[in-house]
C-alpha atoms as a PDB file:
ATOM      1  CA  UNK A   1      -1.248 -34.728  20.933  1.00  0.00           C
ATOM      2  CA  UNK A   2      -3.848 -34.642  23.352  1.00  0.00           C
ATOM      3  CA  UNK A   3      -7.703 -34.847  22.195  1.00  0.00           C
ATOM      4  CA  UNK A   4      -8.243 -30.942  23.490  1.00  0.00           C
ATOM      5  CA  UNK A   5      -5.245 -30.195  21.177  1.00  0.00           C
ATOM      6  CA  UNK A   6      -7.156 -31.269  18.568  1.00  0.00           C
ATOM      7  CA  UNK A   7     -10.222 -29.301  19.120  1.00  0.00           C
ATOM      8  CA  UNK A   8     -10.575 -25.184  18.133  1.00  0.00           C
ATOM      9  CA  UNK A   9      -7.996 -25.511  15.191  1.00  0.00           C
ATOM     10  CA  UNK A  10      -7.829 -25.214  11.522  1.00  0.00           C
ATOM     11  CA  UNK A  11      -6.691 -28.636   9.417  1.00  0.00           C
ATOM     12  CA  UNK A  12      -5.414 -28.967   6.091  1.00  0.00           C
ATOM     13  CA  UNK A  13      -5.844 -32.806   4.190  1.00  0.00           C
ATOM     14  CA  UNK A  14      -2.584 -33.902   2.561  1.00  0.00           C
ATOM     15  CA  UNK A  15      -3.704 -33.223  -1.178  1.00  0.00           C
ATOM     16  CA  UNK A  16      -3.858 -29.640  -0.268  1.00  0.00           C
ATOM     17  CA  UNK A  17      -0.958 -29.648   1.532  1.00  0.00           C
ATOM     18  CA  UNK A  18       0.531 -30.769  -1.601  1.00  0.00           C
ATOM     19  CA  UNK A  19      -0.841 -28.534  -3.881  1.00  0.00           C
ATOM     20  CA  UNK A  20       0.187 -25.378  -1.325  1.00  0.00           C
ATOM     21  CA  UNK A  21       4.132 -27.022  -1.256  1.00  0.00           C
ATOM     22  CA  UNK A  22       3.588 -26.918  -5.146  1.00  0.00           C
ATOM     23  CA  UNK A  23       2.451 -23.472  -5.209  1.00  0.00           C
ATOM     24  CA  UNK A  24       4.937 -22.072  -2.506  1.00  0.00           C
ATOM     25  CA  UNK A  25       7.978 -23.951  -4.697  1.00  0.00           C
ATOM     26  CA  UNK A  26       6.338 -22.387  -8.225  1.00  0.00           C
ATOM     27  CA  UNK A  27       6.542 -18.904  -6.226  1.00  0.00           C
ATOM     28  CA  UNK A  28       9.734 -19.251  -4.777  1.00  0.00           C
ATOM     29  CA  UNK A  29       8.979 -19.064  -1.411  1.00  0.00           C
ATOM     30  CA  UNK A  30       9.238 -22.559  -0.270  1.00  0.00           C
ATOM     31  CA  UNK A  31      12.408 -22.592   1.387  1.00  0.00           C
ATOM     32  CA  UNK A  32      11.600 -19.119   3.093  1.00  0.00           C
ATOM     33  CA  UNK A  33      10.288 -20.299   6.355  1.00  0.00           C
ATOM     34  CA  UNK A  34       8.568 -16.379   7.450  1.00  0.00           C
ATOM     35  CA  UNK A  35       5.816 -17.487   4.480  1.00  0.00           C
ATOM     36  CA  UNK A  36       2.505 -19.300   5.887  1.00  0.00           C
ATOM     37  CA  UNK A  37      -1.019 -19.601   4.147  1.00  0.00           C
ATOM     38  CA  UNK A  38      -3.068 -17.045   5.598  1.00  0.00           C
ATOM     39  CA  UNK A  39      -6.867 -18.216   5.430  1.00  0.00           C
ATOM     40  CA  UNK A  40      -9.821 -15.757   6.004  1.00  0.00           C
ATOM     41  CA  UNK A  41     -13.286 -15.001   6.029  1.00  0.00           C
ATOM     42  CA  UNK A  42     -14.546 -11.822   3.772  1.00  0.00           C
ATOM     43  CA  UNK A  43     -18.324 -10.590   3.155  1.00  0.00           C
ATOM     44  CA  UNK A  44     -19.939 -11.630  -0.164  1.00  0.00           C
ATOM     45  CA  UNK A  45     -20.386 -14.582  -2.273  1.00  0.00           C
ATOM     46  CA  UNK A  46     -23.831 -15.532  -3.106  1.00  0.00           C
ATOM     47  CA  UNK A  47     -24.172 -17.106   0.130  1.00  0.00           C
ATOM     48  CA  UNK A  48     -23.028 -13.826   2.279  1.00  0.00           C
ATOM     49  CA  UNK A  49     -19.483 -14.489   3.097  1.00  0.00           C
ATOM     50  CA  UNK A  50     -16.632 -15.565   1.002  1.00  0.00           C
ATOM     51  CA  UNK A  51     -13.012 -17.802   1.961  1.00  0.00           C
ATOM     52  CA  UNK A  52      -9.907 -16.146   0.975  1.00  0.00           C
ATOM     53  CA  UNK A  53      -6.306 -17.879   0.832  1.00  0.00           C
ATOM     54  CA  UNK A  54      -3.241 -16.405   0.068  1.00  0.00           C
ATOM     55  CA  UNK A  55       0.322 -16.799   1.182  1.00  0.00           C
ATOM     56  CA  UNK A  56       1.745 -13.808   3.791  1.00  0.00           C
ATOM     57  CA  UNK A  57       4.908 -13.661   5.945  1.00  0.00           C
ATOM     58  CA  UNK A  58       3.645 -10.760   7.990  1.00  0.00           C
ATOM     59  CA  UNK A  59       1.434 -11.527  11.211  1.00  0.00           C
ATOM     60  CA  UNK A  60      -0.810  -8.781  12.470  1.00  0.00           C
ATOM     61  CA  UNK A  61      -1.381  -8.563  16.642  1.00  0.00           C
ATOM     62  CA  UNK A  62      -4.953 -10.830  17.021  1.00  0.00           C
ATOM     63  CA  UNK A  63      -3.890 -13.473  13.904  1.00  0.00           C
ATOM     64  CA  UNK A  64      -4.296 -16.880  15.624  1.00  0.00           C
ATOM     65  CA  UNK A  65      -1.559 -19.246  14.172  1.00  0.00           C
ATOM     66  CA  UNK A  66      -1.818 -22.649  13.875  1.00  0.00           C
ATOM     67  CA  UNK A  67      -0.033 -25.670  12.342  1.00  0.00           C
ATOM     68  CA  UNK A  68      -1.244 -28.730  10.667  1.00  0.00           C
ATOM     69  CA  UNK A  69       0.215 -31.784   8.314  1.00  0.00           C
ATOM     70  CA  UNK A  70       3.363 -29.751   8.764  1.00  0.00           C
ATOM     71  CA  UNK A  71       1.748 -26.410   6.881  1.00  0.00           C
ATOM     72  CA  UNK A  72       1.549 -23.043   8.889  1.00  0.00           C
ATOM     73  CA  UNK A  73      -1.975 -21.874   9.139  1.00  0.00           C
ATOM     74  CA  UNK A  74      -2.988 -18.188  10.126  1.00  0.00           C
ATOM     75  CA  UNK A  75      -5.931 -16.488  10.362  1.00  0.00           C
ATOM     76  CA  UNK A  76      -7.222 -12.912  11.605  1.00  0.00           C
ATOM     77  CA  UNK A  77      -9.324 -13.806  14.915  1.00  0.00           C
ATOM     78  CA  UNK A  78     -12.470 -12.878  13.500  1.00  0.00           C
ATOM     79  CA  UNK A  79     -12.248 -15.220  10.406  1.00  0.00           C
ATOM     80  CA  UNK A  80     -11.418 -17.950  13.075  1.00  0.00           C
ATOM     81  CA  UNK A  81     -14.732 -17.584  14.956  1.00  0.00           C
ATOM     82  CA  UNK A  82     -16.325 -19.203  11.070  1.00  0.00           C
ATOM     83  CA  UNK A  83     -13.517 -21.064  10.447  1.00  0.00           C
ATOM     84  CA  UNK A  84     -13.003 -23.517  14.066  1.00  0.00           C
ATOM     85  CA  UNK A  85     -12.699 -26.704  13.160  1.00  0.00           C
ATOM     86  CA  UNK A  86     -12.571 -26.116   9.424  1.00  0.00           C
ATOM     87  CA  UNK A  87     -10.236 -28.457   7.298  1.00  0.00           C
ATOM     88  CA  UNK A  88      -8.726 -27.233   3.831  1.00  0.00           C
ATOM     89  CA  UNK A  89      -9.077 -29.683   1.410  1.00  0.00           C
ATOM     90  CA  UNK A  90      -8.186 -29.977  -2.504  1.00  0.00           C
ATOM     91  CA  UNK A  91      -9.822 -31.611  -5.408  1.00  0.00           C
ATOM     92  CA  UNK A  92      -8.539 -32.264  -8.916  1.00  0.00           C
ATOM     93  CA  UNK A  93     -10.469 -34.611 -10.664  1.00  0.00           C
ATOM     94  CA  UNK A  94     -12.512 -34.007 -13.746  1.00  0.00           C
ATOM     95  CA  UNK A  95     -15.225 -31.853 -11.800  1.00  0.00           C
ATOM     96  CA  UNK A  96     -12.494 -30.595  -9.535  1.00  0.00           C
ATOM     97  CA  UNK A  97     -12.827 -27.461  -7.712  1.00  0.00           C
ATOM     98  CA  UNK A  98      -9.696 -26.562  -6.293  1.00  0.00           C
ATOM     99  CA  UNK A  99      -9.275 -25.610  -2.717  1.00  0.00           C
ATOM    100  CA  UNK A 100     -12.522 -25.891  -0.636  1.00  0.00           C
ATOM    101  CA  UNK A 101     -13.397 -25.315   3.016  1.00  0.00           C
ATOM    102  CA  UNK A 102     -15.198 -28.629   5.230  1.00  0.00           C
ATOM    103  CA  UNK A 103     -16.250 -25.846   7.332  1.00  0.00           C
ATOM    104  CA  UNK A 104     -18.927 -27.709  10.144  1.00  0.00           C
ATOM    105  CA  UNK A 105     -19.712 -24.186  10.820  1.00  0.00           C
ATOM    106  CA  UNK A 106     -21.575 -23.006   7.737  1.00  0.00           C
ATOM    107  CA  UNK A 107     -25.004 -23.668   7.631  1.00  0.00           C
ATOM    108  CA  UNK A 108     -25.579 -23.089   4.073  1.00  0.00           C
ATOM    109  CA  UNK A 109     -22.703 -23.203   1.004  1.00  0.00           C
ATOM    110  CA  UNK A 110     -23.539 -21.950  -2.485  1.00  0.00           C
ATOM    111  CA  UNK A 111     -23.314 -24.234  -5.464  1.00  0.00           C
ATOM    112  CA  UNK A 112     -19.477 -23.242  -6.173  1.00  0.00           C
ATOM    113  CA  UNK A 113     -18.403 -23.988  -2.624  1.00  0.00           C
ATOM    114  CA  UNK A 114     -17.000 -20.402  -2.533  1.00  0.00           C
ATOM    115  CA  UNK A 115     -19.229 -18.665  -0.376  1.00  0.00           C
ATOM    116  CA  UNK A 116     -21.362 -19.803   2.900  1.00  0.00           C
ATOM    117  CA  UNK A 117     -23.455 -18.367   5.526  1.00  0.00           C
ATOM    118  CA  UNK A 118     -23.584 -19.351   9.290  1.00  0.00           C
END
Protein backbone atom coordinates (compact mmCIF):
# COMPACT_ATOMS: atom_id res chain seq x y z
CA UNK A 1 0.00 0.00 0.00
CA UNK A 2 1.50 3.07 -0.96
CA UNK A 3 2.44 5.83 1.82
CA UNK A 4 -0.46 8.34 0.23
CA UNK A 5 -2.79 5.31 0.77
CA UNK A 6 -2.14 5.57 4.11
CA UNK A 7 -2.81 9.15 4.65
CA UNK A 8 -6.72 10.79 4.93
CA UNK A 9 -8.17 7.46 6.40
CA UNK A 10 -9.72 6.16 9.49
CA UNK A 11 -7.70 3.06 11.43
CA UNK A 12 -8.90 0.69 13.82
CA UNK A 13 -5.98 -1.19 16.37
CA UNK A 14 -6.51 -4.95 16.52
CA UNK A 15 -8.04 -5.04 20.18
CA UNK A 16 -10.90 -3.12 18.81
CA UNK A 17 -11.14 -4.94 15.93
CA UNK A 18 -11.63 -7.75 18.20
CA UNK A 19 -13.99 -6.47 20.41
CA UNK A 20 -16.26 -5.15 17.15
CA UNK A 21 -15.93 -9.13 15.60
CA UNK A 22 -17.17 -9.98 19.23
CA UNK A 23 -19.94 -7.64 19.18
CA UNK A 24 -21.02 -8.21 15.45
CA UNK A 25 -20.97 -12.31 16.33
CA UNK A 26 -23.07 -11.52 19.88
CA UNK A 27 -25.58 -9.56 17.41
CA UNK A 28 -25.72 -11.89 14.77
CA UNK A 29 -24.54 -10.00 12.13
CA UNK A 30 -21.10 -11.25 11.64
CA UNK A 31 -21.46 -13.36 8.77
CA UNK A 32 -23.75 -10.66 7.02
CA UNK A 33 -21.21 -8.90 4.97
CA UNK A 34 -23.84 -5.46 4.08
CA UNK A 35 -23.03 -4.63 8.12
CA UNK A 36 -19.96 -2.09 8.70
CA UNK A 37 -19.23 0.14 11.86
CA UNK A 38 -20.42 3.43 11.06
CA UNK A 39 -18.31 6.09 13.13
CA UNK A 40 -19.44 9.78 13.51
CA UNK A 41 -19.08 13.02 14.91
CA UNK A 42 -22.31 14.60 16.88
CA UNK A 43 -22.50 18.07 18.90
CA UNK A 44 -22.21 17.85 22.72
CA UNK A 45 -20.15 16.28 25.30
CA UNK A 46 -18.56 18.50 27.75
CA UNK A 47 -15.96 19.27 25.35
CA UNK A 48 -18.51 20.40 22.37
CA UNK A 49 -18.69 17.43 20.18
CA UNK A 50 -19.28 13.85 20.92
CA UNK A 51 -18.03 10.22 18.85
CA UNK A 52 -20.76 7.94 18.02
CA UNK A 53 -20.32 4.15 16.83
CA UNK A 54 -22.80 1.90 15.86
CA UNK A 55 -23.13 -0.87 13.35
CA UNK A 56 -25.35 0.07 9.89
CA UNK A 57 -25.69 -1.79 6.56
CA UNK A 58 -27.23 1.18 4.82
CA UNK A 59 -24.81 3.85 3.13
CA UNK A 60 -26.17 7.31 2.55
CA UNK A 61 -24.80 9.34 -0.89
CA UNK A 62 -21.59 11.55 0.80
CA UNK A 63 -20.59 8.48 3.52
CA UNK A 64 -16.84 8.03 2.81
CA UNK A 65 -16.02 4.25 3.27
CA UNK A 66 -13.00 2.97 4.26
CA UNK A 67 -11.34 -0.31 5.34
CA UNK A 68 -8.81 -1.13 7.90
CA UNK A 69 -7.30 -4.43 9.85
CA UNK A 70 -9.90 -6.10 7.67
CA UNK A 71 -13.04 -4.02 9.45
CA UNK A 72 -15.32 -1.77 7.18
CA UNK A 73 -15.24 1.76 8.34
CA UNK A 74 -17.91 4.47 7.27
CA UNK A 75 -18.48 7.73 8.08
CA UNK A 76 -20.87 10.72 6.93
CA UNK A 77 -18.34 13.28 5.14
CA UNK A 78 -18.72 15.82 7.63
CA UNK A 79 -17.73 13.59 10.66
CA UNK A 80 -14.63 12.70 8.44
CA UNK A 81 -13.35 16.30 8.22
CA UNK A 82 -12.73 15.62 12.63
CA UNK A 83 -12.11 12.27 12.24
CA UNK A 84 -8.85 12.10 9.28
CA UNK A 85 -6.40 10.22 10.51
CA UNK A 86 -8.22 9.05 13.62
CA UNK A 87 -7.53 5.38 14.85
CA UNK A 88 -10.23 3.40 16.98
CA UNK A 89 -8.75 1.84 19.70
CA UNK A 90 -10.07 -0.40 22.77
CA UNK A 91 -9.10 -0.70 26.34
CA UNK A 92 -10.07 -3.28 28.95
CA UNK A 93 -7.99 -3.22 31.77
CA UNK A 94 -8.96 -2.33 35.28
CA UNK A 95 -9.43 1.52 34.41
CA UNK A 96 -10.60 0.53 30.97
CA UNK A 97 -12.69 2.73 28.96
CA UNK A 98 -13.95 0.95 26.15
CA UNK A 99 -13.72 2.24 22.66
CA UNK A 100 -11.81 5.59 22.36
CA UNK A 101 -10.84 7.84 19.45
CA UNK A 102 -6.60 8.77 18.92
CA UNK A 103 -8.07 11.53 17.05
CA UNK A 104 -4.67 14.00 16.13
CA UNK A 105 -7.36 16.35 15.26
CA UNK A 106 -8.90 17.32 18.59
CA UNK A 107 -7.33 19.90 20.34
CA UNK A 108 -8.87 19.38 23.61
CA UNK A 109 -10.65 15.84 25.02
CA UNK A 110 -12.70 15.84 28.22
CA UNK A 111 -11.72 13.67 31.14
CA UNK A 112 -13.98 10.60 29.85
CA UNK A 113 -12.44 10.63 26.40
CA UNK A 114 -16.03 10.95 25.04
CA UNK A 115 -16.20 14.29 23.85
CA UNK A 116 -13.45 16.77 22.15
CA UNK A 117 -13.23 20.03 20.53
CA UNK A 118 -11.05 21.06 17.48
Amino acid sequence: MSEAALENSIFISDKAKEKVNQLMSDAGIAEDSSYFLRVGVVGGGCSGLSYKLDFDNESKPMDQVFEDNGVKIVTDLKSFLYLVNTTLDFSDGLNGKGFYFSNPNASRTCGCGESFAV
